[in-house]
N, C-alpha and C. Protein backbone atom coordinates (compact mmCIF):
# COMPACT_ATOMS: atom_id res chain seq x y z
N UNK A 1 0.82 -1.19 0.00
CA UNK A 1 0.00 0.00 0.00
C UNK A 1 0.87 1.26 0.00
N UNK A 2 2.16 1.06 -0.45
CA UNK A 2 3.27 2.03 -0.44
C UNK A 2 2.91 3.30 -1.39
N UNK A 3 1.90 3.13 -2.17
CA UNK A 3 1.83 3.64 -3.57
C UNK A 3 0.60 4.20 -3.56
N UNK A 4 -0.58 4.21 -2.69
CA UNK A 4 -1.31 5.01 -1.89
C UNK A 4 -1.41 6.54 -1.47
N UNK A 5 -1.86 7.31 -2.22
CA UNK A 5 -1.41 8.74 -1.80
C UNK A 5 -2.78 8.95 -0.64
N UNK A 6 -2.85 10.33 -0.14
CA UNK A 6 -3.45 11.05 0.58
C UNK A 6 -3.81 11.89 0.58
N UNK A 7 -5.23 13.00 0.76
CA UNK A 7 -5.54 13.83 0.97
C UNK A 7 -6.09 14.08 2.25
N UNK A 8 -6.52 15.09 2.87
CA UNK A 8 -6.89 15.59 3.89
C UNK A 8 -7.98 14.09 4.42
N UNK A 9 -8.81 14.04 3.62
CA UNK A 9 -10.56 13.49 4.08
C UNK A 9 -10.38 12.22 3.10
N UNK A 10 -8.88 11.60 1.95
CA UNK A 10 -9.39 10.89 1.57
C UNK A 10 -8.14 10.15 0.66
N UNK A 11 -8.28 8.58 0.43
CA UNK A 11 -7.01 8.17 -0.27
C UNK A 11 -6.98 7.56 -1.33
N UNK A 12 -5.84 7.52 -2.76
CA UNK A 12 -6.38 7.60 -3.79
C UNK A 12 -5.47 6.89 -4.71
N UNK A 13 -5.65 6.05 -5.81
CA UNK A 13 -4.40 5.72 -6.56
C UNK A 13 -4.83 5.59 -7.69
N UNK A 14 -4.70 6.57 -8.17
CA UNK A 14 -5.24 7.06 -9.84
C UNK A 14 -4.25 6.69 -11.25
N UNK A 15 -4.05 6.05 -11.81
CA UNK A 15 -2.51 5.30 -12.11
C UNK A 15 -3.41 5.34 -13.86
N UNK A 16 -2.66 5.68 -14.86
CA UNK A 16 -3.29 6.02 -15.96
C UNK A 16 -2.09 5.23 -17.39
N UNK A 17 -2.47 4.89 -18.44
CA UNK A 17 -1.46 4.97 -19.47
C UNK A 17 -1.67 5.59 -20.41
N UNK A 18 -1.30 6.24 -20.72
CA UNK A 18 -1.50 7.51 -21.73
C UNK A 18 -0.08 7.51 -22.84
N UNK A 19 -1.09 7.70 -24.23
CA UNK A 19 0.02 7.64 -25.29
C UNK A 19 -0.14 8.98 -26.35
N UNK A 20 0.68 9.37 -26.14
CA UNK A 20 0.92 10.96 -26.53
C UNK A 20 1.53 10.63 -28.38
N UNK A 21 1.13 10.94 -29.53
CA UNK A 21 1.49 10.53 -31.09
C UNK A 21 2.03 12.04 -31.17
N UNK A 22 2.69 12.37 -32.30
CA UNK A 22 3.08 13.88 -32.74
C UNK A 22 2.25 13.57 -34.15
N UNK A 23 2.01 15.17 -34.55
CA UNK A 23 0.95 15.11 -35.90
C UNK A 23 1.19 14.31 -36.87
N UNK A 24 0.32 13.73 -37.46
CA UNK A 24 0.59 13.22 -39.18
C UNK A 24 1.26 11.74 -38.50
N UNK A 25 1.82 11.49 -37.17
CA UNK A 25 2.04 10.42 -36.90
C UNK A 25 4.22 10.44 -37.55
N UNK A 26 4.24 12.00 -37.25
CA UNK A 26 5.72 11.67 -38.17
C UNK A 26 6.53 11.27 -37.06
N UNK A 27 7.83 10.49 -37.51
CA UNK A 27 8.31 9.29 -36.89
C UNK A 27 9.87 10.83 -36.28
N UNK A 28 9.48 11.62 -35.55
CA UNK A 28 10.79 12.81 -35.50
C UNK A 28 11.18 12.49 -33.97
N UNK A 29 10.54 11.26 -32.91
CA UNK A 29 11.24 11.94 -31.65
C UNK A 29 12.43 10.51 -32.17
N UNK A 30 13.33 11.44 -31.62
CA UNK A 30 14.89 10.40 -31.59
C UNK A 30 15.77 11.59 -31.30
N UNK A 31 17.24 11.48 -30.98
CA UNK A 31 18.17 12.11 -30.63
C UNK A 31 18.06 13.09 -29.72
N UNK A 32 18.37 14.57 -29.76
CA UNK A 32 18.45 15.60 -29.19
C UNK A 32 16.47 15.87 -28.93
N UNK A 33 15.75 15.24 -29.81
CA UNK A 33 14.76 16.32 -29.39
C UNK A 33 13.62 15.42 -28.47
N UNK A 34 14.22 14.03 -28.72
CA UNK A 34 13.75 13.08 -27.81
C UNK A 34 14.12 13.32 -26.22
N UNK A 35 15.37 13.65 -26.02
CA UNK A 35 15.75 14.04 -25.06
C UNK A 35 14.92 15.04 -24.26
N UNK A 36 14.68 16.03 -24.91
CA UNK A 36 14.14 18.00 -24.53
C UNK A 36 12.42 17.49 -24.49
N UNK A 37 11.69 16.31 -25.38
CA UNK A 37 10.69 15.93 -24.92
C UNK A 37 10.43 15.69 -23.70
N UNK A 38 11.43 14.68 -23.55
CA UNK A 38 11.45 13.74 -21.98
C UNK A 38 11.38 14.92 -20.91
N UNK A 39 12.28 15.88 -20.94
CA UNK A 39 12.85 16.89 -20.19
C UNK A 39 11.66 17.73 -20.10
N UNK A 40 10.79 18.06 -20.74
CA UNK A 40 9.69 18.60 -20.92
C UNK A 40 8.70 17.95 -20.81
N UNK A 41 8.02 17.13 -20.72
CA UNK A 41 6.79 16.14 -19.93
C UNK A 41 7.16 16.41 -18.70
N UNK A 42 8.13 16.22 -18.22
CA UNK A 42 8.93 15.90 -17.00
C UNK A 42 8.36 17.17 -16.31
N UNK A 43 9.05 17.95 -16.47
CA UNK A 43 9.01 19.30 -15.95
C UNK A 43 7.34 20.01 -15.58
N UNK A 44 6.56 19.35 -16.37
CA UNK A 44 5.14 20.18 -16.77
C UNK A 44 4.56 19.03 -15.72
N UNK A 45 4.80 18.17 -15.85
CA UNK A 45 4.38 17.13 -14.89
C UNK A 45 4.22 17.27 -13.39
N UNK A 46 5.62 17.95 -13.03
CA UNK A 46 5.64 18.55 -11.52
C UNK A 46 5.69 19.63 -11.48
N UNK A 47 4.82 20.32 -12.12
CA UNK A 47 4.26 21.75 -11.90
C UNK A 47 2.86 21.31 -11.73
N UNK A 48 1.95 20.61 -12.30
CA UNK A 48 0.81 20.13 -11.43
C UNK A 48 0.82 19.04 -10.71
N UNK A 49 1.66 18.07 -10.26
CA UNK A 49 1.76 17.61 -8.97
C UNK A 49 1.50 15.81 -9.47
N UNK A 50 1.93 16.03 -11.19
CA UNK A 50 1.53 14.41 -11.74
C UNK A 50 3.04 13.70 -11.60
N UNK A 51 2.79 12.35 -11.29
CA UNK A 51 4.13 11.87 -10.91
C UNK A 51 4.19 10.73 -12.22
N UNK A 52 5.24 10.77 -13.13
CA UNK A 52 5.92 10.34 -14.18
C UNK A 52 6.35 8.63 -13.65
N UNK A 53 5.47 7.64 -13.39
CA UNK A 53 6.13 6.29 -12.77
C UNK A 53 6.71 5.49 -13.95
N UNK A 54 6.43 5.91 -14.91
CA UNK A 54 7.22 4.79 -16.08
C UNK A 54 7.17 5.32 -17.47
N UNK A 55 8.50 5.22 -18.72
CA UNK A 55 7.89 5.89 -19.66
C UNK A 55 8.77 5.76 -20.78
N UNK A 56 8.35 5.55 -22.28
CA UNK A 56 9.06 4.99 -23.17
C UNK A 56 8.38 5.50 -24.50
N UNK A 57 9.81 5.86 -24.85
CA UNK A 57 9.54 6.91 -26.30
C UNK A 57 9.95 5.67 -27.48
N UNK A 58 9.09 5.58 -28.37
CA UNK A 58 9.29 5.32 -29.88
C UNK A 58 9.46 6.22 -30.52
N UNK A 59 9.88 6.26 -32.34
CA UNK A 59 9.85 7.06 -32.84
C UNK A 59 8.70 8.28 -33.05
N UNK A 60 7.72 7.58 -33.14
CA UNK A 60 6.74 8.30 -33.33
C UNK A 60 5.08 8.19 -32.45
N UNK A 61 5.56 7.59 -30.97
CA UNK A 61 4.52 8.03 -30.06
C UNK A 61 5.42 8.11 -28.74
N UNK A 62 4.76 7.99 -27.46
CA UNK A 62 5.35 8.00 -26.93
C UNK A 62 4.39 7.65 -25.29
N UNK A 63 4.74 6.16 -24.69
CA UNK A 63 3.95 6.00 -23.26
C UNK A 63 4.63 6.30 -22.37
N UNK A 64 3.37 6.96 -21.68
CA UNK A 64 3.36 7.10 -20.45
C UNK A 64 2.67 6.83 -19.46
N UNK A 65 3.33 6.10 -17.72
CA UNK A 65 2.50 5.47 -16.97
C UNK A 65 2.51 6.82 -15.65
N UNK A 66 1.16 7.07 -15.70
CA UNK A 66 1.32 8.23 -14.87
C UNK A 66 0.21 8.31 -13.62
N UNK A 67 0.64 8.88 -12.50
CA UNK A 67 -0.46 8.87 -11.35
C UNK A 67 -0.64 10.03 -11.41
N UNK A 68 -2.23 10.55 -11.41
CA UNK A 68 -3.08 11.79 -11.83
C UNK A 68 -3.29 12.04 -10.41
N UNK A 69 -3.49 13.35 -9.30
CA UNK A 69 -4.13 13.06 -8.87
C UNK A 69 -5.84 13.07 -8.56
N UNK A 70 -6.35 13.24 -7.90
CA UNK A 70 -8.15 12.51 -8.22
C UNK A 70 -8.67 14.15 -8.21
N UNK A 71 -7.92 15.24 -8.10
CA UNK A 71 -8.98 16.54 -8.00
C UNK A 71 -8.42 17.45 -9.66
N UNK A 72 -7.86 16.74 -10.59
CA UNK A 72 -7.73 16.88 -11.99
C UNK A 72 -8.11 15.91 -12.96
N UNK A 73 -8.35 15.95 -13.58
CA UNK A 73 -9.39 14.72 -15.00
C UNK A 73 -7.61 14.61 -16.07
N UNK A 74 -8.26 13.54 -16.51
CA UNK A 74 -6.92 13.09 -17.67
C UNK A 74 -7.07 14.15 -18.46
N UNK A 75 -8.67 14.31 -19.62
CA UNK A 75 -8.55 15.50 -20.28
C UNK A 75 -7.85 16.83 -19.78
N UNK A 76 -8.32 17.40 -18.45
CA UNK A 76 -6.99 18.42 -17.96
C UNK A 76 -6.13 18.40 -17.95
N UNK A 77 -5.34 16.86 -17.28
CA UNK A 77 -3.95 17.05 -17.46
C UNK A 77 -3.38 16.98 -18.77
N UNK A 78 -3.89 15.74 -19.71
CA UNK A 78 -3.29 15.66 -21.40
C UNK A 78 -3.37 16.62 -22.04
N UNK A 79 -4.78 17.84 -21.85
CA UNK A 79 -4.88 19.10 -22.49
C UNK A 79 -3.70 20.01 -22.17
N UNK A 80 -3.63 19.93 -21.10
CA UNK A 80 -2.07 20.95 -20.52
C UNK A 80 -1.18 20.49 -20.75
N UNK A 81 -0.77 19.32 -21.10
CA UNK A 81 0.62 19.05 -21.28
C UNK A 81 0.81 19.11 -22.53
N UNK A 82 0.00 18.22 -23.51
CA UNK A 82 -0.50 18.83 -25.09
C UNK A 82 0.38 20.07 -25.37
N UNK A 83 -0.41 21.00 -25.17
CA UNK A 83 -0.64 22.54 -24.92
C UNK A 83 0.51 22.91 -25.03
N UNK A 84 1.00 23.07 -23.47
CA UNK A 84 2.34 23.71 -22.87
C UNK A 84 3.46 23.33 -23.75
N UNK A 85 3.37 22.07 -23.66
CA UNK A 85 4.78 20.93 -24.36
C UNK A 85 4.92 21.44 -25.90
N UNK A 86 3.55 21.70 -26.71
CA UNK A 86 3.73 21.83 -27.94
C UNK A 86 4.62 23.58 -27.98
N UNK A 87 4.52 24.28 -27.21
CA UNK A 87 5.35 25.58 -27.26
C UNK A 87 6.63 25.42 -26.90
N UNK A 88 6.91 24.67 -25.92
CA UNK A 88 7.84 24.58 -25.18
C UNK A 88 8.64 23.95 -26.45
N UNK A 89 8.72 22.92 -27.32
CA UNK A 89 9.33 21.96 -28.15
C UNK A 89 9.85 22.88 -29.35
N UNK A 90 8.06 23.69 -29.75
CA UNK A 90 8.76 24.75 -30.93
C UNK A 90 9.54 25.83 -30.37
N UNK A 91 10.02 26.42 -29.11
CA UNK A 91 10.42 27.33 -28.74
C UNK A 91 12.02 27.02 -28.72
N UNK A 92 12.02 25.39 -28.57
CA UNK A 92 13.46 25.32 -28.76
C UNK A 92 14.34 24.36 -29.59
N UNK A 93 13.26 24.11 -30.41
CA UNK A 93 13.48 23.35 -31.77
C UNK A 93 12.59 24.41 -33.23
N UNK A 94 13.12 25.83 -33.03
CA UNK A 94 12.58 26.53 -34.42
C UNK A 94 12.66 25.75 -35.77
N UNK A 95 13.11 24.64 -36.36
CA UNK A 95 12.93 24.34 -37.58
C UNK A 95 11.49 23.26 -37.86
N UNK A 96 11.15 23.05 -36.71
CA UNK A 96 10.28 22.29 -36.95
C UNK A 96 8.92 23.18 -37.43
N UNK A 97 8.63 23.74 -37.25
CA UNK A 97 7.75 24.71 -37.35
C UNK A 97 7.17 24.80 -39.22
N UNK A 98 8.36 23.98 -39.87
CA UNK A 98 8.41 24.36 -41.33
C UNK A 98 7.63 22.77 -41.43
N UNK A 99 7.74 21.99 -40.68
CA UNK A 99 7.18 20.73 -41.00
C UNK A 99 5.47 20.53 -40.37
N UNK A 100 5.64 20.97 -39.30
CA UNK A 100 4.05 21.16 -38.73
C UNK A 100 3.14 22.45 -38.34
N UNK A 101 3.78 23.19 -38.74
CA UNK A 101 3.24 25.05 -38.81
C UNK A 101 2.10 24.82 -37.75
N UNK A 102 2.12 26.00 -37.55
CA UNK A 102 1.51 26.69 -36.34
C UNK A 102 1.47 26.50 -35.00
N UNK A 103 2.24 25.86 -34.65
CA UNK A 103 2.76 25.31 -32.76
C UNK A 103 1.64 24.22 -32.63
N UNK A 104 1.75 23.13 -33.77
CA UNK A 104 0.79 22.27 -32.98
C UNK A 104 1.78 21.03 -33.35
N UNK A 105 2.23 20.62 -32.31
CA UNK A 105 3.33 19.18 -32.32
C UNK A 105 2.48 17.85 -32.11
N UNK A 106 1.57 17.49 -30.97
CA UNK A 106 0.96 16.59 -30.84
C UNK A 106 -0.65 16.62 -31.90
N UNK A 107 -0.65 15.31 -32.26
CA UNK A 107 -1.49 14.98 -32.79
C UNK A 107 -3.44 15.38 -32.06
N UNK A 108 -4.27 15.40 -32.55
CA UNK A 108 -5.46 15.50 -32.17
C UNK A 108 -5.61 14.47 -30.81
N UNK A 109 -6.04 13.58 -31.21
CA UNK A 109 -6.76 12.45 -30.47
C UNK A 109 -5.30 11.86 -28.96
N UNK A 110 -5.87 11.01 -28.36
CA UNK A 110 -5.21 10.91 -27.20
C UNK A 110 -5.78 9.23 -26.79
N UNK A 111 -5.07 8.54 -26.77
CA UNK A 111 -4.78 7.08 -25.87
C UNK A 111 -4.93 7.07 -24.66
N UNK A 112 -5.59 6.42 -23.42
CA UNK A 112 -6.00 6.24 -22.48
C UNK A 112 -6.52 5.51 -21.70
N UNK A 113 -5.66 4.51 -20.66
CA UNK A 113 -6.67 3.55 -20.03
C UNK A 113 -5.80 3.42 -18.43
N UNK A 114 -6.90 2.89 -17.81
CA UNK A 114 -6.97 3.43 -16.26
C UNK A 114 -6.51 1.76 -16.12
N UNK A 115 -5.41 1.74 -15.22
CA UNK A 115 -4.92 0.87 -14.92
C UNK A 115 -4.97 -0.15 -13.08
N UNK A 116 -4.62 -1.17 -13.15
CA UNK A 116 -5.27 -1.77 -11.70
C UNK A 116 -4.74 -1.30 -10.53
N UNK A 117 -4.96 -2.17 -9.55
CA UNK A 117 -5.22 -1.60 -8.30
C UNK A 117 -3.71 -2.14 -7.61
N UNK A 118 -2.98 -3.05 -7.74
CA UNK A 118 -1.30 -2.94 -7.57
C UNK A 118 -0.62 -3.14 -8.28
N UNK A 119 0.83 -2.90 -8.14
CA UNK A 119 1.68 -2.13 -8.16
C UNK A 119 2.20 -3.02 -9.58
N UNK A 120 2.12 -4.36 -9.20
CA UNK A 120 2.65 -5.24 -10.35
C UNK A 120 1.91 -5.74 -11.41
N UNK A 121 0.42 -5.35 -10.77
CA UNK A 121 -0.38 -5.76 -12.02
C UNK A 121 0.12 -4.58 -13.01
N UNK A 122 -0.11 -3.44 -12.24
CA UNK A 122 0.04 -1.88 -13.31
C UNK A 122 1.14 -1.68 -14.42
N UNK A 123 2.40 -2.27 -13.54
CA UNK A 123 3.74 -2.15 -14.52
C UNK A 123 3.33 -3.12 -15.88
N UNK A 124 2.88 -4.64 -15.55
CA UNK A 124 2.49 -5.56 -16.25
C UNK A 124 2.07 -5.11 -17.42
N UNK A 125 0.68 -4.47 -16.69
CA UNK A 125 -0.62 -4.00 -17.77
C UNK A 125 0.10 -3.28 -18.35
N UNK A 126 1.22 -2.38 -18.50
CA UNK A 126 1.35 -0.76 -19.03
C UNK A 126 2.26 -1.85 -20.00
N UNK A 127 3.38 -2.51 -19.51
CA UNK A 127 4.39 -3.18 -21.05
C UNK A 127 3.12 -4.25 -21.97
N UNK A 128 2.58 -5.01 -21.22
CA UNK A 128 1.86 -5.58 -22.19
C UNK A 128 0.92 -4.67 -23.22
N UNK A 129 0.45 -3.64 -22.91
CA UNK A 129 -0.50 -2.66 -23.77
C UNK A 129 0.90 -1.89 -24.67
N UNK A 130 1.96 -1.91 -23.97
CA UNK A 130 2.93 -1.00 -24.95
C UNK A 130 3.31 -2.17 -26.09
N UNK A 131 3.32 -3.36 -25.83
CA UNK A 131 3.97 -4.75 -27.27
C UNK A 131 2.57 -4.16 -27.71
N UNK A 132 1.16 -4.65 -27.22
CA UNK A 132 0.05 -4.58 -28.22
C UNK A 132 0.11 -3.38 -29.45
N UNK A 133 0.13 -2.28 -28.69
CA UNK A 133 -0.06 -0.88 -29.83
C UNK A 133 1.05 -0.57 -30.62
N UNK A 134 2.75 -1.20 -30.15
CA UNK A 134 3.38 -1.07 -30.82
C UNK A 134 3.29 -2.24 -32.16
């Protein structure tokens, strides 16, 4: 029950897998900008208080196993990170901008499924769903 968070009146383990695509599905995270991705989920992540438990970039998507906590919705958090991340990426990768114009890096639509109740089923569930979609 290590993995159990807390609030004042109540306790919670909100554990999510979420798969983030870039537009058109183009195959661009690798090298340097794979890196400044990572570095950037990361960062936006603990500015609202989401904790990053597992996470693995392909060329062209990218999972993540993440604990939400229960007083924000996935659409909030994926919308903000979406969002933020897509400025943050063109702000310090200017050439891309010629390939997907107008600061929109991630794709429309969004991957999503709420994962079990311990610790080893969750890791399980998250690689087995990452062989499936890959």
């Amino acid at each position: 029950m290590n993995d159990v968070k807390s609030l004042s009146h109540s306790k919670w383990r909100c554990k999510y897998h979420i798969v983030l695509a870039p537009k058109y599905r183009r195959q661009e995270i690798y090298g340097k900008l794979k890196a400044d991705i990572g570095k950037i989920l990361r960062e936006l992540s603990e500015r609202r208080g989401v904790e990053i438990i597992e996470a693995e970039c392909c060329p062209d998507h990218i999972h993540m196993l993440v604990a939400i906590p229960p007083h924000m919705s996935v659409a909030q958090y994926t919308g903000y990170l979406k969002s933020k991340s897509s400025l943050m990426i063109f702000d310090r990768h200017a050439k891309l901008k010629y390939k997907y114009g107008n600061r929109h890096f991630w794709c429309r639509g969004i991957m999503w499924t709420q994962l079990g109740s311990t610790k080893g089923q969750s890791k399980s569930t998250f690689r087995i769903n990452c062989r499936k979609i890959l």
